[in-house]
Structures are given as C-alpha cells and as structure tokens.
N, C-alpha and C. Protein backbone atom coordinates (compact mmCIF):
# COMPACT_ATOMS: atom_id res chain seq x y z
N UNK A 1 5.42 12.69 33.15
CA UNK A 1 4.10 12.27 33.60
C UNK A 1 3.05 12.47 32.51
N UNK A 2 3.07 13.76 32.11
CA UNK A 2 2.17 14.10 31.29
C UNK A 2 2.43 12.87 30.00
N UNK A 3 3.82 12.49 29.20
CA UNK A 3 4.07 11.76 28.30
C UNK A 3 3.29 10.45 28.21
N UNK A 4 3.87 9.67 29.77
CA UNK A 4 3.09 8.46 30.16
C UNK A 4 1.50 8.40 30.21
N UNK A 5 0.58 9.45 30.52
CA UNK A 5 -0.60 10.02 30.60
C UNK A 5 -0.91 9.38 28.94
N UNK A 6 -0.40 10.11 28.44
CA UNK A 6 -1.07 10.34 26.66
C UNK A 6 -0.25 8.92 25.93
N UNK A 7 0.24 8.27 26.50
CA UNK A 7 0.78 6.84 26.54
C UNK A 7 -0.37 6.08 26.59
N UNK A 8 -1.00 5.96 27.66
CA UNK A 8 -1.92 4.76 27.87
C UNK A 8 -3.08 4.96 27.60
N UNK A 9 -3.26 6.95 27.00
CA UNK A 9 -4.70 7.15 26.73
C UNK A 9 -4.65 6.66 25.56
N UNK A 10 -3.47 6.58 24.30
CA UNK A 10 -3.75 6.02 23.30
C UNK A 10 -3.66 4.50 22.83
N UNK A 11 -3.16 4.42 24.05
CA UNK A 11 -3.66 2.67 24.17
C UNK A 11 -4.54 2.05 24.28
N UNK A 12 -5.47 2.93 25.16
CA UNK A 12 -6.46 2.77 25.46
C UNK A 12 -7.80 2.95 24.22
N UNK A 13 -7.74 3.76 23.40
CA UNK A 13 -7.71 4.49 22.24
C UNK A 13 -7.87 3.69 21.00
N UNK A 14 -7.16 3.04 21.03
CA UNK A 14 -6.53 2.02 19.89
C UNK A 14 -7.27 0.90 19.79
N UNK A 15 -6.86 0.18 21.57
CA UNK A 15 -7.81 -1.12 22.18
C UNK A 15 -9.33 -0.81 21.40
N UNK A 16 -9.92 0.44 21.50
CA UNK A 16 -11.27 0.62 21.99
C UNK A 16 -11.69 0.32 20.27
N UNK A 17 -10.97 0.84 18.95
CA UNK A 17 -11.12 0.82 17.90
C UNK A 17 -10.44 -0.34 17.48
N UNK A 18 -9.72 -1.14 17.75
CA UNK A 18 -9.89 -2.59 17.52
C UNK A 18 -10.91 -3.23 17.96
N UNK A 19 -10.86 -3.16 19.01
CA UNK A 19 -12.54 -3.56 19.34
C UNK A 19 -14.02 -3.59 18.20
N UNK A 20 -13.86 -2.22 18.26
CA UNK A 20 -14.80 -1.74 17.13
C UNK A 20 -14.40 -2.56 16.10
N UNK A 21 -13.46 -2.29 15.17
CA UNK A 21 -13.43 -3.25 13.85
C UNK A 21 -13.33 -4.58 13.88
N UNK A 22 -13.51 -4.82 14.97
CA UNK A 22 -13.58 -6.55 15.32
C UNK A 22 -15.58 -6.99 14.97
N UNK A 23 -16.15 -5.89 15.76
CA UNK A 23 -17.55 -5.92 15.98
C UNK A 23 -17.92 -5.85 14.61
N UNK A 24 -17.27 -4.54 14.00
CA UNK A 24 -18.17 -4.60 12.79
C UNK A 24 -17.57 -5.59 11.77
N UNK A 25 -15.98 -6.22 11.44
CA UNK A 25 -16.20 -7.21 11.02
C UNK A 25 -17.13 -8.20 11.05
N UNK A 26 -17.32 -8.41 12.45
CA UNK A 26 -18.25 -9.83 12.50
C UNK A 26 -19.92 -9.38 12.18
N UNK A 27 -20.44 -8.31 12.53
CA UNK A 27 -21.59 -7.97 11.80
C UNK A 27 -22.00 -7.69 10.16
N UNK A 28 -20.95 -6.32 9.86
CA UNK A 28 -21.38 -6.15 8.30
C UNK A 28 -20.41 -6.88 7.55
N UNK A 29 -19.00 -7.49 7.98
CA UNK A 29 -18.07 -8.21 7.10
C UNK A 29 -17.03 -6.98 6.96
N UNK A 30 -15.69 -8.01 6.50
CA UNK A 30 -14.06 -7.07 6.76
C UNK A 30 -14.46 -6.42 5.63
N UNK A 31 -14.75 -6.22 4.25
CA UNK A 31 -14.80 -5.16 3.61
C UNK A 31 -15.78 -3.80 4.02
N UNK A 32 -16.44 -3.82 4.94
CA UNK A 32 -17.24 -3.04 5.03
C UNK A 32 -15.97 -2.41 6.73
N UNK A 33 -15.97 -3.37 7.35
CA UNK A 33 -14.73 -2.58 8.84
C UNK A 33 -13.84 -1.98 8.40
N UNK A 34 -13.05 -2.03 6.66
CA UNK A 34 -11.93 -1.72 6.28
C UNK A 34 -12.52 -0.19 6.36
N UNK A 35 -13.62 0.32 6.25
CA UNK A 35 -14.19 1.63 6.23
C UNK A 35 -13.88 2.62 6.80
N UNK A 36 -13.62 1.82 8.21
CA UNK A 36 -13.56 2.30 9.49
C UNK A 36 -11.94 3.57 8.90
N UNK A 37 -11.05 2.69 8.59
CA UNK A 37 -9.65 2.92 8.49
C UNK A 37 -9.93 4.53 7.00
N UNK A 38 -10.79 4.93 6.69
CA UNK A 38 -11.08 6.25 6.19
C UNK A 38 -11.23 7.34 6.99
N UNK A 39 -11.29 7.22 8.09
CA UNK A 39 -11.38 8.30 8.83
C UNK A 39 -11.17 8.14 10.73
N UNK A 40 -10.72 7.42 10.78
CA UNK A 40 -9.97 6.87 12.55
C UNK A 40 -8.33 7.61 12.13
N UNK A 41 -8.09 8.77 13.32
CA UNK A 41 -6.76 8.78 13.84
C UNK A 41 -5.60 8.30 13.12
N UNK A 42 -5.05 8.45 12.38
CA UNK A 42 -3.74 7.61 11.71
C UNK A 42 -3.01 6.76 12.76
N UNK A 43 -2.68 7.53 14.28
CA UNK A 43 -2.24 6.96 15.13
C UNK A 43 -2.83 5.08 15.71
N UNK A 44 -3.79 5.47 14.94
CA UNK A 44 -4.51 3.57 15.34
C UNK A 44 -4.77 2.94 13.69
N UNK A 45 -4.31 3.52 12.53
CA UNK A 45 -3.93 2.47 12.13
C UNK A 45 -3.15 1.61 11.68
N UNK A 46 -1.89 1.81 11.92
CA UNK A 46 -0.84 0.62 12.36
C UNK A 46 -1.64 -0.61 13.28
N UNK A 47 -1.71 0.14 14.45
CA UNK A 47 -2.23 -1.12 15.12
C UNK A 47 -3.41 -1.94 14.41
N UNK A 48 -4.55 -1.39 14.25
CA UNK A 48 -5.55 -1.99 13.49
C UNK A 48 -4.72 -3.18 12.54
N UNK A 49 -3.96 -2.54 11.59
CA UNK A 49 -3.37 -3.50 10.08
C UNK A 49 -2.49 -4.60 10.98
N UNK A 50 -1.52 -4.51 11.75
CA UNK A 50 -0.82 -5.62 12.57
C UNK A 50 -1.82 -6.05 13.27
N UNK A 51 -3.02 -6.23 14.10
CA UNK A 51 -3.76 -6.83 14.57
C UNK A 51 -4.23 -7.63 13.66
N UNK A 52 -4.71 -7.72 12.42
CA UNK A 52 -5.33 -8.57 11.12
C UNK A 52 -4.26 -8.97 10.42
N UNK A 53 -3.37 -8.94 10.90
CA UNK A 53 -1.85 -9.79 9.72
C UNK A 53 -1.11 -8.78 9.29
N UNK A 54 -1.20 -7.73 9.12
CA UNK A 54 0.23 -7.54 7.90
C UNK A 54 1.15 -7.26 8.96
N UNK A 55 2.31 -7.01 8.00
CA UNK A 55 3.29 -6.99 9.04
C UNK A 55 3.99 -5.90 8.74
N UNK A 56 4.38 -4.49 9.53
CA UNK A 56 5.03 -3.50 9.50
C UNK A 56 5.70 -3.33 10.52
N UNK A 57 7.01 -2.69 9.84
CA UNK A 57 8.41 -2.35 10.64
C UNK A 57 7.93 -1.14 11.58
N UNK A 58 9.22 -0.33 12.10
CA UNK A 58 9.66 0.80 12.92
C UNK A 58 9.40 1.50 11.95
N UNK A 59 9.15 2.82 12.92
CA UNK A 59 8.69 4.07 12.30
C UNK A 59 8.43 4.53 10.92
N UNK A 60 7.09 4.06 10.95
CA UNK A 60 6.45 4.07 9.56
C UNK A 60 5.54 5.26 9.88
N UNK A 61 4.95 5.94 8.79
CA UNK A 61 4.00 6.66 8.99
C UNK A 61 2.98 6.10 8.07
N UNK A 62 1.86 6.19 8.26
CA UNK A 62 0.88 5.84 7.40
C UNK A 62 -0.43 6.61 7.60
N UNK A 63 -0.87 7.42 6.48
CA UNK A 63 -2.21 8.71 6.59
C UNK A 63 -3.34 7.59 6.36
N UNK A 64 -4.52 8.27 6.61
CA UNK A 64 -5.80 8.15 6.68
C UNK A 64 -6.43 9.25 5.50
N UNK A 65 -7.45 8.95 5.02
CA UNK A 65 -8.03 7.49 4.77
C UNK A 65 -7.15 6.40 3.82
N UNK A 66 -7.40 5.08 4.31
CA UNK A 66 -6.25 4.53 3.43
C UNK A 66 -7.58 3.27 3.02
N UNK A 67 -7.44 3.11 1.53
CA UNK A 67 -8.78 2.15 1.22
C UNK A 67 -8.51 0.95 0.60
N UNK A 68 -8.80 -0.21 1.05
CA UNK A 68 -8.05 -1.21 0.45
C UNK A 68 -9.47 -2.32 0.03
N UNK A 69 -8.73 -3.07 -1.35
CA UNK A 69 -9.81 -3.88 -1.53
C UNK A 69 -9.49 -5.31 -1.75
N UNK A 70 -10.69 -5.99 -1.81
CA UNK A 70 -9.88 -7.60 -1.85
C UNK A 70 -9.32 -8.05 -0.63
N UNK A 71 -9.89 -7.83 0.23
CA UNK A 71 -9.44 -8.37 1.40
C UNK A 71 -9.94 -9.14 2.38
N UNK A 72 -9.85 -10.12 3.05
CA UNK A 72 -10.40 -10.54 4.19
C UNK A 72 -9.71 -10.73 5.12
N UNK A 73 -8.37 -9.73 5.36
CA UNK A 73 -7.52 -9.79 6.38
C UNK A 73 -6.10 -8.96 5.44
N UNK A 74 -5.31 -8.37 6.53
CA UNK A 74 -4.64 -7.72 6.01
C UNK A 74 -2.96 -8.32 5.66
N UNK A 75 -3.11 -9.85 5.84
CA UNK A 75 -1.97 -10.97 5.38
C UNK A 75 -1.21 -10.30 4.11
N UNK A 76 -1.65 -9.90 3.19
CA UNK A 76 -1.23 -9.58 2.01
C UNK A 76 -0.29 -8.08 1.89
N UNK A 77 -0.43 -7.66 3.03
CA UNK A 77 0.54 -6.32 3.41
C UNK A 77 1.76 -6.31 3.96
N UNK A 78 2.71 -6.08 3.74
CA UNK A 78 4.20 -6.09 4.17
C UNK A 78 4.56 -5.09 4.11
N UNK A 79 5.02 -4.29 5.09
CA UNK A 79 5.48 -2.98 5.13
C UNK A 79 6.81 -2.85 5.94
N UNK A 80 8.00 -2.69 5.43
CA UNK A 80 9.26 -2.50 6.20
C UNK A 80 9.70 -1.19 6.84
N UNK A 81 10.95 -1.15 7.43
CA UNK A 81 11.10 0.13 8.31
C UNK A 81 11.17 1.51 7.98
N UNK A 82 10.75 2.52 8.37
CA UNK A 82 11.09 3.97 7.75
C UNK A 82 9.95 3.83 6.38
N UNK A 83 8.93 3.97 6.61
CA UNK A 83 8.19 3.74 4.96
C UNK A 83 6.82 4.99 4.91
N UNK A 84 6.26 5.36 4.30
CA UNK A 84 5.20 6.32 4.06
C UNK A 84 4.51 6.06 3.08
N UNK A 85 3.30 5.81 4.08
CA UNK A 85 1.79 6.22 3.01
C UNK A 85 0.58 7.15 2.86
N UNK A 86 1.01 7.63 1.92
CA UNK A 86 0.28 9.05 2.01
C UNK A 86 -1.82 9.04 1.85
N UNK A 87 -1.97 10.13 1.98
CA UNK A 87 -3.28 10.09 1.94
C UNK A 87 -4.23 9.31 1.03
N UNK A 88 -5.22 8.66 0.81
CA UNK A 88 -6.19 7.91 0.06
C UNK A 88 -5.25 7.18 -1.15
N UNK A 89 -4.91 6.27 -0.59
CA UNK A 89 -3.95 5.53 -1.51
C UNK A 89 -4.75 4.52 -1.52
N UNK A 90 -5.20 3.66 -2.49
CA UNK A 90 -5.72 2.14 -2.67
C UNK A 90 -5.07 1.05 -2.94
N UNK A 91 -5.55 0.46 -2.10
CA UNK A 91 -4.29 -1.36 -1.90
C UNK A 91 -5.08 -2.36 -2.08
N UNK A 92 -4.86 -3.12 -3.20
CA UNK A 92 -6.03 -3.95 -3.88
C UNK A 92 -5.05 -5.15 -3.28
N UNK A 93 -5.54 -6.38 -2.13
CA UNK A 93 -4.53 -6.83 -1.36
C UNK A 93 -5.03 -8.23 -2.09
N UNK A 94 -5.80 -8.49 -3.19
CA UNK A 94 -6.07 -9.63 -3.86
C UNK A 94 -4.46 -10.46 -3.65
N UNK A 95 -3.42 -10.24 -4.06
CA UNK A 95 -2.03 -10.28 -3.51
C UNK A 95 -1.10 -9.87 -2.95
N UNK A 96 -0.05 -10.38 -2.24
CA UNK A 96 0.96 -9.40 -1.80
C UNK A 96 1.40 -8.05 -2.18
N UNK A 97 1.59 -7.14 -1.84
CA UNK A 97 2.05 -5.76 -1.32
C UNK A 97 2.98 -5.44 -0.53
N UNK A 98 4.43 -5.79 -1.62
CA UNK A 98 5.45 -5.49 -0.01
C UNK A 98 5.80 -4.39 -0.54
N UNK A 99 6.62 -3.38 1.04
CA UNK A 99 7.57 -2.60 0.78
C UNK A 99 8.90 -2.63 1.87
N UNK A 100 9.46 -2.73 1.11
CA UNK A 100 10.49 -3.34 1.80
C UNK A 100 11.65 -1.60 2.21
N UNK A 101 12.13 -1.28 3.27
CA UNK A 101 12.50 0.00 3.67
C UNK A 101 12.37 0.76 3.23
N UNK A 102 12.36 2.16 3.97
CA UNK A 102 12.30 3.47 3.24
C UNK A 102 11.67 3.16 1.87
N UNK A 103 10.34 3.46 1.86
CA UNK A 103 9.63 3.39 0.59
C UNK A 103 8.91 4.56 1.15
N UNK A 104 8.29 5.33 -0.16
CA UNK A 104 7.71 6.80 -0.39
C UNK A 104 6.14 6.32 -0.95
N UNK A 105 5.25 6.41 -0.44
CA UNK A 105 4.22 5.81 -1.56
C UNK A 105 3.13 7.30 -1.17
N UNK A 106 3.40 8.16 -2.30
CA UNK A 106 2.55 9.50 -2.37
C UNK A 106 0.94 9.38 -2.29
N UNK A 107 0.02 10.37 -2.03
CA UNK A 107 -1.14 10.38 -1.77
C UNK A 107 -1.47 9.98 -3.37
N UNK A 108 -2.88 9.48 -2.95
CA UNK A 108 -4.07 9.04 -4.04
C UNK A 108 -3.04 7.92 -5.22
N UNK A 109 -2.06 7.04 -4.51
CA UNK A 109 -1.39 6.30 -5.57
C UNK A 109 -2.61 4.84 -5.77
N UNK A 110 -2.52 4.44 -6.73
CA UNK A 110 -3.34 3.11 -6.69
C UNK A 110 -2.37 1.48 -7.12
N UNK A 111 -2.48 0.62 -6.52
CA UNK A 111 -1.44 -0.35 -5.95
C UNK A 111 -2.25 -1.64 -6.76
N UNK A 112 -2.58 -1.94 -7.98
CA UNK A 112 -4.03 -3.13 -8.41
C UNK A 112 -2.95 -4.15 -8.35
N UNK A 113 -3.03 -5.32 -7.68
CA UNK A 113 -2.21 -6.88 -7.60
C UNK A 113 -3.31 -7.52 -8.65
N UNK A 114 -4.15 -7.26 -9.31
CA UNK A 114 -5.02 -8.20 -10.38
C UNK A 114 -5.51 -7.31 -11.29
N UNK A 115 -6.20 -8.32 -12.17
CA UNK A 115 -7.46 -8.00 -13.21
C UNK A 115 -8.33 -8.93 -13.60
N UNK A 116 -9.57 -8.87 -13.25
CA UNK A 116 -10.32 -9.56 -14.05
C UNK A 116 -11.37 -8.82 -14.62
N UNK A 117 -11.64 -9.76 -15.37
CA UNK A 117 -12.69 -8.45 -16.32
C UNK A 117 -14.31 -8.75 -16.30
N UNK A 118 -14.52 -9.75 -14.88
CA UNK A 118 -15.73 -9.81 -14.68
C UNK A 118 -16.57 -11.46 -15.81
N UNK A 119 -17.69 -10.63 -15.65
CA UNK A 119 -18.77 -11.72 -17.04
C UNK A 119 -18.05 -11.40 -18.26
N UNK A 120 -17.27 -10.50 -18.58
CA UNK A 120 -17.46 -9.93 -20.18
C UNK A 120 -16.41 -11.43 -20.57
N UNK A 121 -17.32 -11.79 -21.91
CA UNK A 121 -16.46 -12.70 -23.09
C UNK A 121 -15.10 -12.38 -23.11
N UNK A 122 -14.32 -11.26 -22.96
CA UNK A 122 -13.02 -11.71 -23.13
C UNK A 122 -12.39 -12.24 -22.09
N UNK A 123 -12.90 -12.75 -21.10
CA UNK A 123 -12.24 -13.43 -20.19
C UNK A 123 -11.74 -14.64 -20.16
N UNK A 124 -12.54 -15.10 -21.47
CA UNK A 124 -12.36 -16.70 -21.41
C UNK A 124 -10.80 -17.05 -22.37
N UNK A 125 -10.75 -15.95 -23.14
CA UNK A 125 -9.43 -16.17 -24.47
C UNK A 125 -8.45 -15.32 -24.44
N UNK A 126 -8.95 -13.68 -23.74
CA UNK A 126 -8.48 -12.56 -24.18
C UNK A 126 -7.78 -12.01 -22.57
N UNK A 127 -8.28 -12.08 -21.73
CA UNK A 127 -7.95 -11.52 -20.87
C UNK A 127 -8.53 -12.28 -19.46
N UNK A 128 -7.86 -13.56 -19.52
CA UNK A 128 -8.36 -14.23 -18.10
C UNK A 128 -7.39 -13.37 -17.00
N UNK A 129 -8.56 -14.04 -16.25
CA UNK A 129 -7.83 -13.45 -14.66
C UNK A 129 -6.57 -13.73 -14.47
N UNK A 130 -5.79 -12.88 -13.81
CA UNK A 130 -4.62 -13.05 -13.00
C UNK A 130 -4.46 -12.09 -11.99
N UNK A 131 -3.17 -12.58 -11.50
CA UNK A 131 -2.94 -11.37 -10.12
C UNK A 131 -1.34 -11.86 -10.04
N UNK A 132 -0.61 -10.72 -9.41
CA UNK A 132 0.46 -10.84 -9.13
C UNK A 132 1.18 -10.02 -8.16
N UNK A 133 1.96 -10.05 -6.83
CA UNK A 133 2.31 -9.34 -6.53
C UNK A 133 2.97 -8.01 -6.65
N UNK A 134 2.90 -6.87 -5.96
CA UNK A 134 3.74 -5.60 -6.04
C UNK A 134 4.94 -5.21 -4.99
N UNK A 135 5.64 -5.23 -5.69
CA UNK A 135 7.12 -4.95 -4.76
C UNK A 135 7.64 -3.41 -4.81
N UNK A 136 7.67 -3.18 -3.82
CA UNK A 136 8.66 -2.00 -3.96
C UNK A 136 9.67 -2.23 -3.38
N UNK A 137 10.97 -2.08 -4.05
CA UNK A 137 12.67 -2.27 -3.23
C UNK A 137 13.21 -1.07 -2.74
N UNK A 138 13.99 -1.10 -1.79
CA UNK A 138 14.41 -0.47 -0.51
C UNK A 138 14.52 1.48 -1.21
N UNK A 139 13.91 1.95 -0.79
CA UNK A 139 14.53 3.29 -1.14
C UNK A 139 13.68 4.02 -2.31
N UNK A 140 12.44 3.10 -3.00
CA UNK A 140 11.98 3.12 -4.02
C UNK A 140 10.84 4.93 -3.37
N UNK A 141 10.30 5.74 -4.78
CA UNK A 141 9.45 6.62 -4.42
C UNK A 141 8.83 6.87 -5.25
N UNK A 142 7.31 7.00 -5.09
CA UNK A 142 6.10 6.94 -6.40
C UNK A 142 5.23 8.09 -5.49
N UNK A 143 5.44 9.05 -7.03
CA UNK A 143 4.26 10.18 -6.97
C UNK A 143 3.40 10.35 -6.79
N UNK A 144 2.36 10.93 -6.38
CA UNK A 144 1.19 11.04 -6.62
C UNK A 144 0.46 10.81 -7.90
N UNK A 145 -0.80 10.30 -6.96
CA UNK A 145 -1.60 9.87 -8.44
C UNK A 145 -1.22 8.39 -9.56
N UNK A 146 0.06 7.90 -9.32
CA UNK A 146 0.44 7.15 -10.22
C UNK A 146 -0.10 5.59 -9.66
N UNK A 147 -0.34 4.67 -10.81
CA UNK A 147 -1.19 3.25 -10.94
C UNK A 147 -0.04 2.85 -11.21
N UNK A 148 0.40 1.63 -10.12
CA UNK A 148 1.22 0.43 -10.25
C UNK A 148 0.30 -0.53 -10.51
N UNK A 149 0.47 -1.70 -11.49
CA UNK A 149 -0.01 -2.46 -12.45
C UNK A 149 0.31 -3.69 -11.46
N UNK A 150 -0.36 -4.70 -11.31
CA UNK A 150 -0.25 -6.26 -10.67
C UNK A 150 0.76 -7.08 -11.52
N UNK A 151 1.92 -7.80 -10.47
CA UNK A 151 3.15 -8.02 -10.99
C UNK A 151 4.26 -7.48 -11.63
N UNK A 152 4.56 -6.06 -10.81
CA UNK A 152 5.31 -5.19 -11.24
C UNK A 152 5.98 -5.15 -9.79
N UNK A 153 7.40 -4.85 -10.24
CA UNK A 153 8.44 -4.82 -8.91
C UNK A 153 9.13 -2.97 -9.57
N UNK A 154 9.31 -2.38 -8.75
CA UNK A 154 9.90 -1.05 -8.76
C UNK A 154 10.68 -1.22 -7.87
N UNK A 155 11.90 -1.10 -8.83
CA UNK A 155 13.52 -1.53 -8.57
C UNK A 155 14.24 -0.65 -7.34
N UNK A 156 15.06 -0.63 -6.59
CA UNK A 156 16.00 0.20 -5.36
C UNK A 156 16.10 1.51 -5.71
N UNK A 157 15.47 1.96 -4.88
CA UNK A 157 16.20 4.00 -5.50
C UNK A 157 15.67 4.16 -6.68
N UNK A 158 14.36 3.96 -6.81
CA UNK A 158 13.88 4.16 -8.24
C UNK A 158 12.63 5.27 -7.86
N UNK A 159 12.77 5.78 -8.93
CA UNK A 159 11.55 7.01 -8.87
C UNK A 159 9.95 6.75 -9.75
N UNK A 160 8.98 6.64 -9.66
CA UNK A 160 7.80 6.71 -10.38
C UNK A 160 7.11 8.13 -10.30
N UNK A 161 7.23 9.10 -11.43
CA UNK A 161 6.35 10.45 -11.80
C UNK A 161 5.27 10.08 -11.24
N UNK A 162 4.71 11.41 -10.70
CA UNK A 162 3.46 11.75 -10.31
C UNK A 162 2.60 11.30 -11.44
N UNK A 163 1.29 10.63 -11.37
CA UNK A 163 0.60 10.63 -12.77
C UNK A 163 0.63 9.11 -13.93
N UNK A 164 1.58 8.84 -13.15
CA UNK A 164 2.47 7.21 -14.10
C UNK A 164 1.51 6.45 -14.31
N UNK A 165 1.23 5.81 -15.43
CA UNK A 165 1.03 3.77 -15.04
C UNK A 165 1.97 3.33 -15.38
N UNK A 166 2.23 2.23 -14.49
CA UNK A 166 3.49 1.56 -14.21
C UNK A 166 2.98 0.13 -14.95
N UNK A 167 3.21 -0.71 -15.87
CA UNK A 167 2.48 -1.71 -16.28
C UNK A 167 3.65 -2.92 -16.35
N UNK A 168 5.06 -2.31 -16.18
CA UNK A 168 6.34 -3.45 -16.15
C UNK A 168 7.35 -2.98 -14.93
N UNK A 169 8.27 -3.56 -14.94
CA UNK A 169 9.08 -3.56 -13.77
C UNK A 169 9.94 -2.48 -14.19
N UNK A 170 10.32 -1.75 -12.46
CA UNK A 170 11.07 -0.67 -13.28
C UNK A 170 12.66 -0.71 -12.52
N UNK A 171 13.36 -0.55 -13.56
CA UNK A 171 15.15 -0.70 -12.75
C UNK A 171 15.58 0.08 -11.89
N UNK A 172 16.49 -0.49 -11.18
CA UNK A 172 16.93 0.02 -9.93
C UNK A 172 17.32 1.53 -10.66
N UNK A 173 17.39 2.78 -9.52
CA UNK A 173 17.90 4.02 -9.69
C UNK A 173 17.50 4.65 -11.48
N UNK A 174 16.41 4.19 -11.56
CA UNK A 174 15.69 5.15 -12.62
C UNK A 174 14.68 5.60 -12.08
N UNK A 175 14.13 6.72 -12.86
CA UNK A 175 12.83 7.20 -13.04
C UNK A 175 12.19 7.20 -13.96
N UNK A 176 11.13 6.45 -13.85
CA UNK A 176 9.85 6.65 -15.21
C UNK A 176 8.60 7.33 -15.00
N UNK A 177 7.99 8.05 -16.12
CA UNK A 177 6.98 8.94 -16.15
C UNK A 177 6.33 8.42 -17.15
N UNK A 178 5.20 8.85 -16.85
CA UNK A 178 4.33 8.66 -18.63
C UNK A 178 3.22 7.78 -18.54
N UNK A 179 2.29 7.63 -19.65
CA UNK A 179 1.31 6.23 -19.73
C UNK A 179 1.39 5.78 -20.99
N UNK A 180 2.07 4.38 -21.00
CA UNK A 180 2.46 4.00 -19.92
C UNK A 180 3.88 4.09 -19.67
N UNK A 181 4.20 4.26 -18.35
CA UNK A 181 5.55 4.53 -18.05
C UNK A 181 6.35 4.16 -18.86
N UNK A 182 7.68 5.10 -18.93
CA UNK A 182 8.60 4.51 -19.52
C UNK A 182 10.39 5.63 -18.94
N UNK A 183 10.97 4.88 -19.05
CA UNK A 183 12.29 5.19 -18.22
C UNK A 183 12.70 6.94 -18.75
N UNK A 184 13.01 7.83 -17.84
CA UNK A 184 13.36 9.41 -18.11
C UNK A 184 14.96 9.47 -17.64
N UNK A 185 14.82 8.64 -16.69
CA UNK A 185 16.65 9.20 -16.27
C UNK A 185 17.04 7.88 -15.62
N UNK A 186 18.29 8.20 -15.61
CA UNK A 186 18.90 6.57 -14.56
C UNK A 186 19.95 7.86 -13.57
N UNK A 187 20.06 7.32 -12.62
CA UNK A 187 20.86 7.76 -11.20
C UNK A 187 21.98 6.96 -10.91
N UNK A 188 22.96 7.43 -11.84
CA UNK A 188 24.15 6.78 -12.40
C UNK A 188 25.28 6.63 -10.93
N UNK A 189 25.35 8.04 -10.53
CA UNK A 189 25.80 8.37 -9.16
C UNK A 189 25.18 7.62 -7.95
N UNK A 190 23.76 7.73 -8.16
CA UNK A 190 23.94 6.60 -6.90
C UNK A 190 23.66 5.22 -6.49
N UNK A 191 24.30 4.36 -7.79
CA UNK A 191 24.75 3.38 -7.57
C UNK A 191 25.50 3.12 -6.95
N UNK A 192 26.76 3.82 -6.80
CA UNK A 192 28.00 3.61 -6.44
C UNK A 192 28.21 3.94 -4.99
N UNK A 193 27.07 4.43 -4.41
CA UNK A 193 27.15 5.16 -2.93
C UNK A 193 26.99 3.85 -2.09
C-alpha cells in the first residue's frame, strides 16, 4: 500500500513539473526551462527528457543538475539501457548524443557535438563551423572531468581518464588519458569474453 501510495505521488510529482517546463518553455524559451533540470529531483528527469524527444532505455540513472546547450528539444539525446549520468555533466545537443548500453558518463564530463568560433576572422578559412555527433559504444566509461570533442565515437569497453580531451575516436577496449588523449592500455582479455 504504502509502495502504490509513493507510486502515484510521484506521478503526480513529475506531471506537475512537466507542466512547469512546458509553461516556462513557452514564456522564457527551452533554453532558459532546461534550467529547471539543475535542481528538480533526479527522479523527474527522465520523464521531463522523454517528454521533449530523447529517447532512453530501462534503468538508467541520471543526477541533477544536468546542463545542456543548443537545444530546442531534447531529439538529439539517445540514451540506452543500464547507463549513468553523473552530476553537472554538459550536453551540447547542437547534434546527436548517443549512448548506446551500459555507458558510465562521470560527473562534470563535457560532451561539445560542435565548434564555431563565432564573428572572429578565422571562421571564414581557418576554422568554419562544424558539428558532429558523439557516440559512446556499449560498455564504454569516461572519468570525470574529461571533454569529448564533436565527432568522436568511444569504442566498446573503452575507458576515458578522468581529466582527458578526447579530440579522435577511441578503440574498442582501450584506455586513453592525457591532452590530448592518447591510448595507455588495450584490454586484450576482454575481447575475447
């Protein structure tokens, strides 16, 4: 009884803060509702992010505050089953963001799908805009603190050091550390599992 009780209160709960980020979308605009998701319950925001598009599996956990930019809906998020996101992580959703199972994504990691460099002159020769998606493959786990770079895939069972920039793709069952990353070990053994 008591279970079912705390069942529908957080349904109820949830409803009431979708609600809310519905309102303040339509008043101050979705970058300003994404706000909301800094400090609401972790328990409501799953629902919140599947209510605006993305799409996440079974038993995921995902902390608060979680800050994302570039967004006008949360389409650009893919999150598969068994996955974790740790505290104040930034998800620049200018492009896709998948993670595809059991993925580890440690507190304060930063996730950039672009670059542009604004007014400045080198934009026009040196450094035009782009963007590219970020993948993480099944099993993948990134430290704290570490910057995945836009159009970088981090390979199956692969590890990223606390601290990393990640600026290329990294192979299945290694670990890289460093800035900018670069490969420390391969996990020879569990390939074969």
């Amino acid at each position: 009884m008591k279970t079912r009780m705390l069942d529908i209160l957080t349904k109820i709960y949830n409803g009431y803060l979708i609600f809310y980020f519905k309102l303040k979308q339509l008043f101050l605009g979705f970058d300003n509702a994404t706000k909301l998701l800094y400090t609401i319950d972790k328990r409501a925001v799953i629902p919140i992010l599947r209510t605006y598009g993305a799409k996440i599996g079974k038993n995921c956990d995902i902390e608060v505050p979680l800050i994302f930019h570039n967004c006008t809906s949360f389409q650009n998020l893919i999150i598969g089953n068994n996955c974790h996101i740790g505290k104040d992580v930034f998800l620049d959703l200018r492009a896709p963001i998948i993670l595809e199972d059991n993925v580890t994504i440690s507190m304060r990691t930063t996730i950039i799908t672009h670059i542009d460099v604004g007014h400045s002159p080198l934009k026009e020769k040196e450094l035009p805009s782009t963007q590219g998606r970020v993948i993480f493959k099944k099993g993948a786990y990134v430290g704290a603190n570490a910057t995945i770079l836009h159009g970088v895939t981090i390979g199956e069972c692969a590890v990223v050091a606390a601290g990393a920039v990640v600026n290329r793709d990294v192979p299945p069952y290694t670990m890289v550390g460093g800035v900018p990353a670069k490969v420390l070990k391969h996990f020879i053994n569990m390939k074969n599992r």
